[in-house]
Protein backbone atom coordinates (compact mmCIF):
# COMPACT_ATOMS: atom_id res chain seq x y z
CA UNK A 1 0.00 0.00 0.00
CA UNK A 2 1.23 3.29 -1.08
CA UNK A 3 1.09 6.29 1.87
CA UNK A 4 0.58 9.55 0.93
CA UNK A 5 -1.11 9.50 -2.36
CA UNK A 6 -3.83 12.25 -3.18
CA UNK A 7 -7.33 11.05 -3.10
CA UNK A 8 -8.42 10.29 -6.85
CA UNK A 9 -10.14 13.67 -8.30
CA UNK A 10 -7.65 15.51 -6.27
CA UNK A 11 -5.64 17.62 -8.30
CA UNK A 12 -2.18 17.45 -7.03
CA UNK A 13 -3.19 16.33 -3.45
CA UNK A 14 -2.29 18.63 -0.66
CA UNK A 15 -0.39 22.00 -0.67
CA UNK A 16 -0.06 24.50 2.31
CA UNK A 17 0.83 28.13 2.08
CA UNK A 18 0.82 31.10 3.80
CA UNK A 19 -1.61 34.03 3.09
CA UNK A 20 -1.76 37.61 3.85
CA UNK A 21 -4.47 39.60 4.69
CA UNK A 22 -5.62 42.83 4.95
CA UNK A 23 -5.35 43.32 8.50
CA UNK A 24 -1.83 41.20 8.52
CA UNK A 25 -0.56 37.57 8.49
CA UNK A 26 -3.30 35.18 7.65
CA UNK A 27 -1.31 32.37 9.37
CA UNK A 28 -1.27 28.63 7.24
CA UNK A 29 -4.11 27.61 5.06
CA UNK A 30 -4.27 23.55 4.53
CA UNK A 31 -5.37 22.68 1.28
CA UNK A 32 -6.38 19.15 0.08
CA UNK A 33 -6.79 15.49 0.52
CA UNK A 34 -4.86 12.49 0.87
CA UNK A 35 -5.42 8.46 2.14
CA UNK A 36 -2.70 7.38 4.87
CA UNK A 37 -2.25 4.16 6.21
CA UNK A 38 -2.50 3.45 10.42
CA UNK A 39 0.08 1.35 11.91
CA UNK A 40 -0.75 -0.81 14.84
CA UNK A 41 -0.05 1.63 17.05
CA UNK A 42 -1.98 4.25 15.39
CA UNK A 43 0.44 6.22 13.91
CA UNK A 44 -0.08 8.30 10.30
CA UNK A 45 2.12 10.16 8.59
CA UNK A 46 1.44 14.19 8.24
CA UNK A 47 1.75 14.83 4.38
CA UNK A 48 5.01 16.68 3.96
CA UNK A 49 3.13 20.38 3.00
CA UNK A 50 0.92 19.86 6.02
CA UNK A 51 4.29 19.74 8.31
CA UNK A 52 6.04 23.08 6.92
CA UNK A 53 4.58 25.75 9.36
CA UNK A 54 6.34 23.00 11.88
CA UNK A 55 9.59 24.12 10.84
CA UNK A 56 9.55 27.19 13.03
CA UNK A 57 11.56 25.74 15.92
CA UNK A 58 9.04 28.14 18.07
CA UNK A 59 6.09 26.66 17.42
CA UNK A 60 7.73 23.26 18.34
CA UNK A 61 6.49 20.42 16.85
CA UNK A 62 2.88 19.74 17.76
CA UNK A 63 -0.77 19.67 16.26
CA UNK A 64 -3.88 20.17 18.85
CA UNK A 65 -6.41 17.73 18.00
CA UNK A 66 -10.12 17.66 19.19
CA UNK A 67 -13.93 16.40 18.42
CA UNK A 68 -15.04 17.43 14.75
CA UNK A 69 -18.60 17.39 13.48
CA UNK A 70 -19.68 14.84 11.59
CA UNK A 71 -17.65 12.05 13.17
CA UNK A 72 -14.31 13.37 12.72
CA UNK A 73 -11.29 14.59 14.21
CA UNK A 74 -9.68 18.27 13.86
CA UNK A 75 -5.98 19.59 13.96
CA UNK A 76 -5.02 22.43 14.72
CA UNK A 77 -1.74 24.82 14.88
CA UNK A 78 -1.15 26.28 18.00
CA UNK A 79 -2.34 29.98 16.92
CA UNK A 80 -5.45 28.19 15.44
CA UNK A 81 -5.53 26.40 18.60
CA UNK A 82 -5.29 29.35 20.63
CA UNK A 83 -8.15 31.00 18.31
CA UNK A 84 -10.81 28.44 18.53
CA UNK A 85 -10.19 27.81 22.64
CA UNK A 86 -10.18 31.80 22.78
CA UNK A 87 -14.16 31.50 21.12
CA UNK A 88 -14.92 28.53 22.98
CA UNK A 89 -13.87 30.22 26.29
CA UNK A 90 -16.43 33.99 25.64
CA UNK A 91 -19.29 31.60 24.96
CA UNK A 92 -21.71 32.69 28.38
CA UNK A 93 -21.13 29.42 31.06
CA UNK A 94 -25.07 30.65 31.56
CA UNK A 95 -25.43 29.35 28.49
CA UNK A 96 -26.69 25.35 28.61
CA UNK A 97 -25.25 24.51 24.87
CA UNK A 98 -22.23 26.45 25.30
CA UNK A 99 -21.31 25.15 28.31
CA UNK A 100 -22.01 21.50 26.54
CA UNK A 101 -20.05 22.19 23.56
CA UNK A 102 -17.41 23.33 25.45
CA UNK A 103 -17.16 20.00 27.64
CA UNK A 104 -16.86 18.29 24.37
CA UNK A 105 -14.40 20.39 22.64
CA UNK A 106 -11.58 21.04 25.42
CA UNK A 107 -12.21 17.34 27.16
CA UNK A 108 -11.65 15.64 24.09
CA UNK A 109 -8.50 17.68 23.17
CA UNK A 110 -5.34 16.39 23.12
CA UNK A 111 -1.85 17.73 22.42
CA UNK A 112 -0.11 15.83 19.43
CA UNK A 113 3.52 15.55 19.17
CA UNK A 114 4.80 15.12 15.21
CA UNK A 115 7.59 12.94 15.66
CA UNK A 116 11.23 13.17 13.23
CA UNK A 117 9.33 10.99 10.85
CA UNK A 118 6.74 13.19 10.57
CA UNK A 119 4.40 11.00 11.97
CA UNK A 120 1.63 11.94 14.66
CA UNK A 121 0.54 9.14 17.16
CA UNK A 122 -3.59 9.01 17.23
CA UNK A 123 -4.87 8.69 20.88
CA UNK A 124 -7.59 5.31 20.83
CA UNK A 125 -10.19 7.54 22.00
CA UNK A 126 -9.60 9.45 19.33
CA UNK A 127 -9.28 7.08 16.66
CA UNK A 128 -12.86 5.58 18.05
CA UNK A 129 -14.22 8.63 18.20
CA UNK A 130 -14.05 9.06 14.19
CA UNK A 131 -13.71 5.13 13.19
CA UNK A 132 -10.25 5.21 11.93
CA UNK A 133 -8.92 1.69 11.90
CA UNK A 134 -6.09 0.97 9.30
CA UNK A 135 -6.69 4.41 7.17
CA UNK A 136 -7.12 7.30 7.61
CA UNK A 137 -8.25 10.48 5.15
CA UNK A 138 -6.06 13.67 5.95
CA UNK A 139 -8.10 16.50 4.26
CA UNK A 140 -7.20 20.65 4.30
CA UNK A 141 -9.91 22.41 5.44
CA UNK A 142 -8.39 26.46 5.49
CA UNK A 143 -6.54 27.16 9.10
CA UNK A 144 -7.23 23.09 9.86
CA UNK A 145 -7.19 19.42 9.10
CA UNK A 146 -9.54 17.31 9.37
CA UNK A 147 -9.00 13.54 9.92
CA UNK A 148 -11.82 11.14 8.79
CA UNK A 149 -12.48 6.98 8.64
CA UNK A 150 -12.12 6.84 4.48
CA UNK A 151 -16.02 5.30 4.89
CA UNK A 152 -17.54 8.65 6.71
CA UNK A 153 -15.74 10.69 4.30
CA UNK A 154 -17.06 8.97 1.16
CA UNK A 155 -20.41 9.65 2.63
CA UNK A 156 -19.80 13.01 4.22
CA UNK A 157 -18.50 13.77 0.22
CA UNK A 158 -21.32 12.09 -1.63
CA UNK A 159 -24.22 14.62 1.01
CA UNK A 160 -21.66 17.54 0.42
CA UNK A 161 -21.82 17.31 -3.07
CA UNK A 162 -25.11 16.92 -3.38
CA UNK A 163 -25.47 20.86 -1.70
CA UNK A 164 -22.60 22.17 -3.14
CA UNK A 165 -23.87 24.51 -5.56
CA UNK A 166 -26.50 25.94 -3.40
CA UNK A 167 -23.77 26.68 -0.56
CA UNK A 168 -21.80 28.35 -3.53
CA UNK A 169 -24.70 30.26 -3.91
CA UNK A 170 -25.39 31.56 -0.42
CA UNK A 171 -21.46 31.56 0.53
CA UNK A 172 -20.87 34.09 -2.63
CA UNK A 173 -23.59 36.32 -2.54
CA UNK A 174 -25.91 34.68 -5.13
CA UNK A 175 -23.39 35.63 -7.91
CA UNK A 176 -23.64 33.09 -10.94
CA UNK A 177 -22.53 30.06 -10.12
């Protein structure tokens, strides 16, 4: 089994770079897919592009990875981190969802180291949490990554899909799609 290969229909596979906008540095923006394999010890390899903002001996070498929606996991650089947890946190504690979503979100985090490999180490809970057994789909989703069972994100793409162009439609202003 090959690792790292882009996703059929992906063009290229993954690529990460860093945007700037108006009001200053964007920060990293993940872009695409790819299928990795899971060792035994539930271990994947970060695609290469995905491990460049690591470089920065600052930032050390490290991912934060939480509950998703939709069954899967989410990565996250430590300013990305530091975003989210900084929303998460000004959500009212009078507030009965917020406090709930909250539970979820920081008790399910977890910090994860990227070893020299480049290879991150999946916590079980985690790996239950979004079914990933033997593969695992690595996709780019703007400032994070999501991690998915290849099964849930087959069906997460096939409903997606389905909705696209009328989310195209309401994301860009009703402009011609």
């Amino acid at each position: 089994r090959r690792l790292g290969r882009p996703l059929s229909g992906q063009p290229g596979g993954s690529k990460m770079f860093s945007a700037s906008g108006v009001s200053g540095d964007r920060g990293s923006v993940f872009l695409g897919t790819y299928r990795h394999a899971v060792d035994d010890k539930g271990r994947f390899s970060v695609p290469r592009k995905f491990l460049e903002p690591l470089q920065d001996a600052s930032r050390g070498r490290l991912f934060f990875g939480t509950r998703g929606f939709d069954q899967c996991l989410f990565l996250f650089l430590r300013e990305d981190w530091d975003r989210a947890a900084l929303e998460v946190r000004q959500a009212s504690l009078g507030d009965e969802e917020a406090r709930s979503f909250s539970r979820q979100f920081f008790s399910m985090a977890r910090e994860l180291a990227v070893d020299k490999p480049g290879r991150i180490l999946l916590p079980r809970e985690h790996r239950e949490l979004a079914h990933i057994e033997n593969e695992v789909i690595i996709a780019g989703v703007d400032d994070r990554i999501e991690l998915w069972s290849p099964r849930l994100w087959e069906d997460e793409t096939k409903r997606s899909l389905e909705r696209y162009k009328t989310q195209a439609k309401a994301i860009f202003n009703n402009r011609e799609t």
